[in-house]
Protein backbone atom coordinates (compact mmCIF):
# COMPACT_ATOMS: atom_id res chain seq x y z
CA UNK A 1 66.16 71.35 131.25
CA UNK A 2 66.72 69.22 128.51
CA UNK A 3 64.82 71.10 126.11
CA UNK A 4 67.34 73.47 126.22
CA UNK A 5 69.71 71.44 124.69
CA UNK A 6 67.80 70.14 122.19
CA UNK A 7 66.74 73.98 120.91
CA UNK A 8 70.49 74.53 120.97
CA UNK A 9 71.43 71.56 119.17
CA UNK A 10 68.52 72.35 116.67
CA UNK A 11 69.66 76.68 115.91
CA UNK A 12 72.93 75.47 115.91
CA UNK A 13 72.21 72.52 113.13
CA UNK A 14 70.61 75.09 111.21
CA UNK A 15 73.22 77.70 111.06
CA UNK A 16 75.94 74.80 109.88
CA UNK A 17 73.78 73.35 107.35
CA UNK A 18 73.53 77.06 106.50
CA UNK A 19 76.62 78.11 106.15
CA UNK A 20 77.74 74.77 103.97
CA UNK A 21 74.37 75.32 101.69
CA UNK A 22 75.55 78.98 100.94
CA UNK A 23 79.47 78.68 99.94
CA UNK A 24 78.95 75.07 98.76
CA UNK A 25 74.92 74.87 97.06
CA UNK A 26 73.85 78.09 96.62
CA UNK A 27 75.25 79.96 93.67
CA UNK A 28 74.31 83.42 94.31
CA UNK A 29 77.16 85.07 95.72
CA UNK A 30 75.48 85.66 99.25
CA UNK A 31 78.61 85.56 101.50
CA UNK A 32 79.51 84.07 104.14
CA UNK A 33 79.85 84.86 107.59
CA UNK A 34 81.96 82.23 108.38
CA UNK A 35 84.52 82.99 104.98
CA UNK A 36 84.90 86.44 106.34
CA UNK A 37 85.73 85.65 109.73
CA UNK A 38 88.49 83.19 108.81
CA UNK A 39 89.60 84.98 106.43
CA UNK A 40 90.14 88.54 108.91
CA UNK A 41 91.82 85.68 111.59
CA UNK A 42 93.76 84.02 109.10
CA UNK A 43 95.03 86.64 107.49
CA UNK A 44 95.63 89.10 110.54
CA UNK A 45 97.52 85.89 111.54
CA UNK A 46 99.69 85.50 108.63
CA UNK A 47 100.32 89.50 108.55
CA UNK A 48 101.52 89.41 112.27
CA UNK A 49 103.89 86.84 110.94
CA UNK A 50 105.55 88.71 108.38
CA UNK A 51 106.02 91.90 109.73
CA UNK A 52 109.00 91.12 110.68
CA UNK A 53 109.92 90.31 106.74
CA UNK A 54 111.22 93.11 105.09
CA UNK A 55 111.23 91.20 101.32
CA UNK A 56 107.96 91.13 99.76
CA UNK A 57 108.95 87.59 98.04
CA UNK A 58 109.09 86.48 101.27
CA UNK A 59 105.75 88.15 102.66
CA UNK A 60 103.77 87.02 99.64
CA UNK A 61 105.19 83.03 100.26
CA UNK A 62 104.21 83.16 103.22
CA UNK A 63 101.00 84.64 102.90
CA UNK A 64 100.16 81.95 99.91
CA UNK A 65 99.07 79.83 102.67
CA UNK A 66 95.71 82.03 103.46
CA UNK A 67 93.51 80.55 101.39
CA UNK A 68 94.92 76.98 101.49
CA UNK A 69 94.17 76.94 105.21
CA UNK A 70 90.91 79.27 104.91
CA UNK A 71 89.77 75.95 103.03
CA UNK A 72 90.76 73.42 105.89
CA UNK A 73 89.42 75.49 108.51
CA UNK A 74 86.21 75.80 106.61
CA UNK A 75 85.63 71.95 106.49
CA UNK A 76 87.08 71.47 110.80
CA UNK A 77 84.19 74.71 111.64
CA UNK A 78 81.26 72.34 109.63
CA UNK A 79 82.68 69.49 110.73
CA UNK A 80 82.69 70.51 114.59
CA UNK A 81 79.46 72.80 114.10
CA UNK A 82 77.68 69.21 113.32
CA UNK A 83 79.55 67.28 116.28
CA UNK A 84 78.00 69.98 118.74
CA UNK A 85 74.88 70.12 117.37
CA UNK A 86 74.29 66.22 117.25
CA UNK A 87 75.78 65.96 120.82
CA UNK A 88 73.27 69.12 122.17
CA UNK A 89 70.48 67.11 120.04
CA UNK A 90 71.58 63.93 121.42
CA UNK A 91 71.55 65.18 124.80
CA UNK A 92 68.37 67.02 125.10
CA UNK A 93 66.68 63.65 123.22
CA UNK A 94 67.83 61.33 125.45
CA UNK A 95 69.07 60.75 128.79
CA UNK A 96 72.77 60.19 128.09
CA UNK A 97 75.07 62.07 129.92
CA UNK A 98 76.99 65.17 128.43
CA UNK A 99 80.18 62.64 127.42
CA UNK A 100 77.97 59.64 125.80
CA UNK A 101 76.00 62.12 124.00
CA UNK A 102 78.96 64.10 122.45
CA UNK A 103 80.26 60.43 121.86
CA UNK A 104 77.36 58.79 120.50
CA UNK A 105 77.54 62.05 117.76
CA UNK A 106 80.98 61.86 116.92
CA UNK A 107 80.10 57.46 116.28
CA UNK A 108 77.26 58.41 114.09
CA UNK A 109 78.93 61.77 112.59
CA UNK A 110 81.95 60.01 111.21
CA UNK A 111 80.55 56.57 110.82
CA UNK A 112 82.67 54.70 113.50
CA UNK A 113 80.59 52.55 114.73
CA UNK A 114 81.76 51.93 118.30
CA UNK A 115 79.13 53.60 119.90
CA UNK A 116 76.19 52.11 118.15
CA UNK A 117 73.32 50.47 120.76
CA UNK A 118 69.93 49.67 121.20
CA UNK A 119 68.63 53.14 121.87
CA UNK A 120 65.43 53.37 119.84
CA UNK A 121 64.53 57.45 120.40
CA UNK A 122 68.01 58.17 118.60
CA UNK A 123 68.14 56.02 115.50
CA UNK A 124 66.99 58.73 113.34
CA UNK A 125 69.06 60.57 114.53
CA UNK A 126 71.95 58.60 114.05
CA UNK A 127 71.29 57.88 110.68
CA UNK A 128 70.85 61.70 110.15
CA UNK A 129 74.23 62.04 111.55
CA UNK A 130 75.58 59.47 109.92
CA UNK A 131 74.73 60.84 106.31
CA UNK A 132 75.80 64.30 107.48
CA UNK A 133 79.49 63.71 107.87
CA UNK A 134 80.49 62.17 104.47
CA UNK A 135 77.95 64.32 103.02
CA UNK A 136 79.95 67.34 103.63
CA UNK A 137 83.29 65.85 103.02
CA UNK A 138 81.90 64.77 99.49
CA UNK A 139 81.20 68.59 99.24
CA UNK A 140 84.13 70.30 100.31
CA UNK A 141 85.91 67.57 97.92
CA UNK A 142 83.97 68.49 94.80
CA UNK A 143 84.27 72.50 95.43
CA UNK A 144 87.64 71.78 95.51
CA UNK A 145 87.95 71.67 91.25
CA UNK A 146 85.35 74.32 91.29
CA UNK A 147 87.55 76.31 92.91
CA UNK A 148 90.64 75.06 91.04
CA UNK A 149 89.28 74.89 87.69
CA UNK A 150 88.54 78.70 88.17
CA UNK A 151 92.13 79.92 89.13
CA UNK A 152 93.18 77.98 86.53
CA UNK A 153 91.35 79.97 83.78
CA UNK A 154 92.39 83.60 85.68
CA UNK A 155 96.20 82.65 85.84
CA UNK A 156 96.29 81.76 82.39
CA UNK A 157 95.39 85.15 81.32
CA UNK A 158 97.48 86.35 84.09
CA UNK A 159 100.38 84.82 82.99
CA UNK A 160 99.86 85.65 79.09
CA UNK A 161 99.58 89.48 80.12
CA UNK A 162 103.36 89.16 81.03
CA UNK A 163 104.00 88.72 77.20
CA UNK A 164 102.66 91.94 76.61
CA UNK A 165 103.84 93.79 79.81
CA UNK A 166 106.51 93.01 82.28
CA UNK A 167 105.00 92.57 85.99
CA UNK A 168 104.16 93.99 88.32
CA UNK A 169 101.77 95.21 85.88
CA UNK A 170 100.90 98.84 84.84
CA UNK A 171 98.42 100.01 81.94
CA UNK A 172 100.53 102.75 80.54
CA UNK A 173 103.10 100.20 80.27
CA UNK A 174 101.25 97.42 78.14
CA UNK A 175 100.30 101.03 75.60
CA UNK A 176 104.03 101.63 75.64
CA UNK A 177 105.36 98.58 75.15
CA UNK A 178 103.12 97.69 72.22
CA UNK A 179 103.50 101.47 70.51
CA UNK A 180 107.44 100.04 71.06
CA UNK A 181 107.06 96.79 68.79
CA UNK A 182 104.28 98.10 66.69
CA UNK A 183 101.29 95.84 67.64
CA UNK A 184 99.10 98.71 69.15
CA UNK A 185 96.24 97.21 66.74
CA UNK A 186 96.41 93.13 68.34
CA UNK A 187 95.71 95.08 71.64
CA UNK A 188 91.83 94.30 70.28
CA UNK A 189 91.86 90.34 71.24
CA UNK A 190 93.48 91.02 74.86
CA UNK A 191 90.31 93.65 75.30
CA UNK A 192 87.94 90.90 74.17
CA UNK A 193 90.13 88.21 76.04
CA UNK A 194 89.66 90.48 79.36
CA UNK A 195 86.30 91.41 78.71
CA UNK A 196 85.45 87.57 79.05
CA UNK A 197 87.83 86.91 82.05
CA UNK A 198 86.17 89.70 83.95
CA UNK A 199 82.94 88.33 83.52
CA UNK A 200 83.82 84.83 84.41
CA UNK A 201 85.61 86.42 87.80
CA UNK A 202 82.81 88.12 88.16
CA UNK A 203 80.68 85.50 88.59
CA UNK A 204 83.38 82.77 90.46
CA UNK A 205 84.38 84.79 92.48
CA UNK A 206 81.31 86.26 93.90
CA UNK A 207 80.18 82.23 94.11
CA UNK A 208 83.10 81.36 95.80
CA UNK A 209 84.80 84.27 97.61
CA UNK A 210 87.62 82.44 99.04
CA UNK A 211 89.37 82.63 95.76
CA UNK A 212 89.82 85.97 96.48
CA UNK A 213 92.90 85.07 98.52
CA UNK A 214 94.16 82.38 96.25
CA UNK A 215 97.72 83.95 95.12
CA UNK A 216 99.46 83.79 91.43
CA UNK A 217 102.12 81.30 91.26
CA UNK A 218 104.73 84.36 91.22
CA UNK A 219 105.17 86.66 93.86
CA UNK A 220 104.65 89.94 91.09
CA UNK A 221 101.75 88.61 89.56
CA UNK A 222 98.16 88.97 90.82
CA UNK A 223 94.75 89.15 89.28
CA UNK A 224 93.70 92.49 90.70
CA UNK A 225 96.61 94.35 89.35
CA UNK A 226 96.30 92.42 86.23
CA UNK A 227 92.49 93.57 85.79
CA UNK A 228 93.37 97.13 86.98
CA UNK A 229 96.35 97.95 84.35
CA UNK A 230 94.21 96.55 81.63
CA UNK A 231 91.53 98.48 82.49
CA UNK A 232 93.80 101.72 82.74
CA UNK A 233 95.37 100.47 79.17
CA UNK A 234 92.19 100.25 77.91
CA UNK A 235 90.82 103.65 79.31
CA UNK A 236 93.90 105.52 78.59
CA UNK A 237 93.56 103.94 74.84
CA UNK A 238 89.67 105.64 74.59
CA UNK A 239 90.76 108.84 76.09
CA UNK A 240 93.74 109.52 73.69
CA UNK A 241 92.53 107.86 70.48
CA UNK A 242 89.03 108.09 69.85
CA UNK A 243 88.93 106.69 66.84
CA UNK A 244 91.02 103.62 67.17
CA UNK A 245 89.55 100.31 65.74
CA UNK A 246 89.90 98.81 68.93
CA UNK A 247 87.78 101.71 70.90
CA UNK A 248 84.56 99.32 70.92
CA UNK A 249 86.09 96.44 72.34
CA UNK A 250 87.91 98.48 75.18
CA UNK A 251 84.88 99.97 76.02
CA UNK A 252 82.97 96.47 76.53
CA UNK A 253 86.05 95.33 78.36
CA UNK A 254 86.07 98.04 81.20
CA UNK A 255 81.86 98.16 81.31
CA UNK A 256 82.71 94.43 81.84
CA UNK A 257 85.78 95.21 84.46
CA UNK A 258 84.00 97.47 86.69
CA UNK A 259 80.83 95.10 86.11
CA UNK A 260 82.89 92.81 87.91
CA UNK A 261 84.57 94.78 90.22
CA UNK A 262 81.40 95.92 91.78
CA UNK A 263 79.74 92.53 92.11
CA UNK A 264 82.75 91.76 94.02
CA UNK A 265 82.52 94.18 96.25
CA UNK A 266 78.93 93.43 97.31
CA UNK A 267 80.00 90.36 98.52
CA UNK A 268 82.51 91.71 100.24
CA UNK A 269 80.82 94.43 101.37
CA UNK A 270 83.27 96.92 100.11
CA UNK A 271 81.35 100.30 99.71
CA UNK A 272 81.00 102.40 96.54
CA UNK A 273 78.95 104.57 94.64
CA UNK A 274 77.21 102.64 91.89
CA UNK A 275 76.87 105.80 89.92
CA UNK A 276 79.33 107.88 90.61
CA UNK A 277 79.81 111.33 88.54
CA UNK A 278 82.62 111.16 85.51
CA UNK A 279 84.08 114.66 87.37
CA UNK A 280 84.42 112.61 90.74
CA UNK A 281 87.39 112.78 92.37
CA UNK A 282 89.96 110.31 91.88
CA UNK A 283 93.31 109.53 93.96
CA UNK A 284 95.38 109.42 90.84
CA UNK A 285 96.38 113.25 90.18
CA UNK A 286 96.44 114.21 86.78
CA UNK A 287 100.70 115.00 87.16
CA UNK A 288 100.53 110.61 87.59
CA UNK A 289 98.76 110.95 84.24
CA UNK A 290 100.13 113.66 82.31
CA UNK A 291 103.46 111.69 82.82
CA UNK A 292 102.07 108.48 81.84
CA UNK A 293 100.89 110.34 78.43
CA UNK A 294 104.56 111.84 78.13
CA UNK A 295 105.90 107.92 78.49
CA UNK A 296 103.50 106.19 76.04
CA UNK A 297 103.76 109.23 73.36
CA UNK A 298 107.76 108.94 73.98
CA UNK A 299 107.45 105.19 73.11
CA UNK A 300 105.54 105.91 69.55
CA UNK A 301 101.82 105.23 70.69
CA UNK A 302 100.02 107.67 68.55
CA UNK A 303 97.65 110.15 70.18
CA UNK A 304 94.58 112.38 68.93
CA UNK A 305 94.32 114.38 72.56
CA UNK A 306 96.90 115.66 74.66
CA UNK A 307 96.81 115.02 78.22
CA UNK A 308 94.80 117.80 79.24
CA UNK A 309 91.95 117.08 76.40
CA UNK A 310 92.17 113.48 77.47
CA UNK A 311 92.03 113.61 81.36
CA UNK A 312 88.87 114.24 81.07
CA UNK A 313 87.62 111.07 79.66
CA UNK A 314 90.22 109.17 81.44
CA UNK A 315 88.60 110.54 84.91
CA UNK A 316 85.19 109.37 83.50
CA UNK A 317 86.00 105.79 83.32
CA UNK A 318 88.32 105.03 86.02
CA UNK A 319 85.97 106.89 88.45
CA UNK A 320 83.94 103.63 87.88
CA UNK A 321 86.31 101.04 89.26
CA UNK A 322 89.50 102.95 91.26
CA UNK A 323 88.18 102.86 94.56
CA UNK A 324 86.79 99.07 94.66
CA UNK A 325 90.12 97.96 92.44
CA UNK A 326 92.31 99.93 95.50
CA UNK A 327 90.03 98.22 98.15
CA UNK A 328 90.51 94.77 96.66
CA UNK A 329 94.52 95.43 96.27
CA UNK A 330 94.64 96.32 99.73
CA UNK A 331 92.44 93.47 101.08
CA UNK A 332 94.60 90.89 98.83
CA UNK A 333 97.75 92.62 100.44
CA UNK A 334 98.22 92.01 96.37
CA UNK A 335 102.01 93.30 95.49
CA UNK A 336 102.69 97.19 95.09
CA UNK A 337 102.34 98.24 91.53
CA UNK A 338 101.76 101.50 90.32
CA UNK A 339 98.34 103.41 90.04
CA UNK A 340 96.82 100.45 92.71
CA UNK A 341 96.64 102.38 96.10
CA UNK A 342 98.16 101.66 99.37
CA UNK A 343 98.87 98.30 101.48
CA UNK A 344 98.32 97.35 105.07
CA UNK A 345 102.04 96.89 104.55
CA UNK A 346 105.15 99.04 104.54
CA UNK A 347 105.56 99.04 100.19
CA UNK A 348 106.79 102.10 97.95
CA UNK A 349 105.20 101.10 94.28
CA UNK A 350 107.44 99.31 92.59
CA UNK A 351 107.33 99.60 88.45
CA UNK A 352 107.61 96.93 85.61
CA UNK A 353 110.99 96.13 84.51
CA UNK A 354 111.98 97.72 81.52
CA UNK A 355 114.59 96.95 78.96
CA UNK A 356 117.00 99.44 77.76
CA UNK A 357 116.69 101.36 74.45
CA UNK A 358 115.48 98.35 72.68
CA UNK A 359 113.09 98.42 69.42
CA UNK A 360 111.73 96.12 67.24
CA UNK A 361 115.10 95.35 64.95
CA UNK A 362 117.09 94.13 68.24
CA UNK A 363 116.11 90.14 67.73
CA UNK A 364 117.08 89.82 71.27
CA UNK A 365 114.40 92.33 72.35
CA UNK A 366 111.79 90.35 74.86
């Protein structure tokens, strides 16, 4: 029943050359069975590990290593997907035996050599095999500054929000502290600076959704709590000045944000309404908000609505991207900051760190 082997070898060919065409080739954001299933074991794995830790610093170092070995286990499945495959191929083509078959692949798979022979019937094969191997190395080495190249750009922004806004991040927080120093107005080039960086996660990290689990450099900074407290900032800004100059760019930045947000969680298959109503209900309370209000108004950000005319419009935009920016917090296990849902982890929401009754004529204000 040799035949048998050789349809084997054949389905499973196809699904590995699948699976390396879509999160390597294909830039369309299809998923990835394979991503997801690593990244569930991986990370399930990692979790088990630090539940013991008590210190988040600690949790998030360790769990720094998800995507790092999501990457090396992605390259071992192709790898070994291709080995069996050859070998069933081999096997069913031939009349090796189960052990030269599965040797005879791995010779021709990683270009060895040792096993090389006379057998006519497999040296297409082998030379398939042998182009095969190095082929996907070559790929998994040039996604590498893809992938690289990518987090590069999000930290960057990342790490210049923390100018503006001490971390863990929080949007009321970046109003305050600019109402506090008295550059409320600049707040228009960090809309249009996040209006672009949403777009271009958007679209990387739909293409490649491993980046998902690639970690800031420090253990309070991540990209989803970044995105969501600028979006908040920016909502919050619409909702209690109106007629601010900077209204139209915070508007393209959140249609942007939750742009993003939602092609995300497509590929992720994270569920949501895509047009959900502005009265929707929401798991921030308007108390969270009305005291939010209170703390940017106390800090001198100028407001034309008071928290009750504002809620309103405040509900109406973050209905749009709280439950997917939540999801993706959770998912990310990214660190517990205010207004961005629960973790899978034991957390209480920890706040940005403020300075004490400081103002602009302190020079040693940060």
């Amino acid at each position: 029943m040799r035949w048998i082997s050789g349809v084997a070898g054949l389905a499973v060919l196809v699904i590995t050359v699948g699976s390396v065409l879509r999160n390597l080739v294909v830039a369309r954001g299809l998923g990835s069975a394979l991503v997801r299933v690593l990244w569930r074991l991986m990370r399930w794995l990692l979790r088990r590990l630090s539940a013991p830790l008590h210190s988040y610093e600690v949790r998030d170092r360790l769990l720094a290593w998800l995507a790092p070995i999501v990457l090396v286990v992605m390259l071992w499945s192709w790898l070994t997907g291709l080995l069996v495959a050859y070998g069933l191929l081999m096997h069913g083509l031939s009349g090796l035996s189960w052990p030269d078959s599965f040797r005879e692949a791995g010779s021709s798979l990683f270009t060895l050599g040792f096993a090389s022979n006379a057998r006519s019937r497999l040296n297409a094969l082998d030379f398939v095999a042998a182009a095969s191997g190095p082929l996907v190395i070559a790929l998994q080495i040039a996604y590498l500054p893809t992938l690289y190249g990518a987090f590069n750009r999000r930290e960057l922004e990342v790490t210049l929000l923390e100018s503006r806004v001490s971390q863990p991040a929080w949007g009321p927080e970046l109003l305050a502290r600019q109402a506090l120093v008295g550059t409320v107005d600049e707040l228009q080039g960090l809309y249009e600076n996040w209006e672009r960086l949403a777009a271009d996660i958007g679209e990387t990290h739909t293409n490649y959704p491993v980046l998902l689990s690639f970690r800031s450099p420090r253990p309070y900074r991540s990209w989803v709590i970044a995105l969501i407290a600028v979006m908040d900032a920016g909502a919050m800004h619409i909702s209690l000045a109106p007629t601010a100059a900077t209204v139209p760019a915070a508007r393209l930045m959140l249609r942007s944000g939750f742009t993003a947000l939602r092609d995300i969680a497509r590929v992720v298959r994270i569920p949501f309404d895509p047009d959900p109503s502005p009265d929707g209900p929401l798991r921030l309370t308007f108390e969270e908000y009305a005291e939010a209000v209170a703390y940017v108004q106390q800090a001198g950000f100028v407001v034309e609505r008071s928290a009750e005319e504002s809620w309103p419009h405040f509900r109406g935009w973050r209905v749009n991207y709280e439950s997917i920016g939540y999801a993706l917090a959770r998912n990310v296990d990214a660190v517990p900051a205010l207004w961005s849902g629960d973790r899978d982890f034991p957390s209480t929401p920890l706040a940005p760190r403020r300075p004490t009754d400081r103002r602009p004529e302190q020079p040693s204000a940060p």
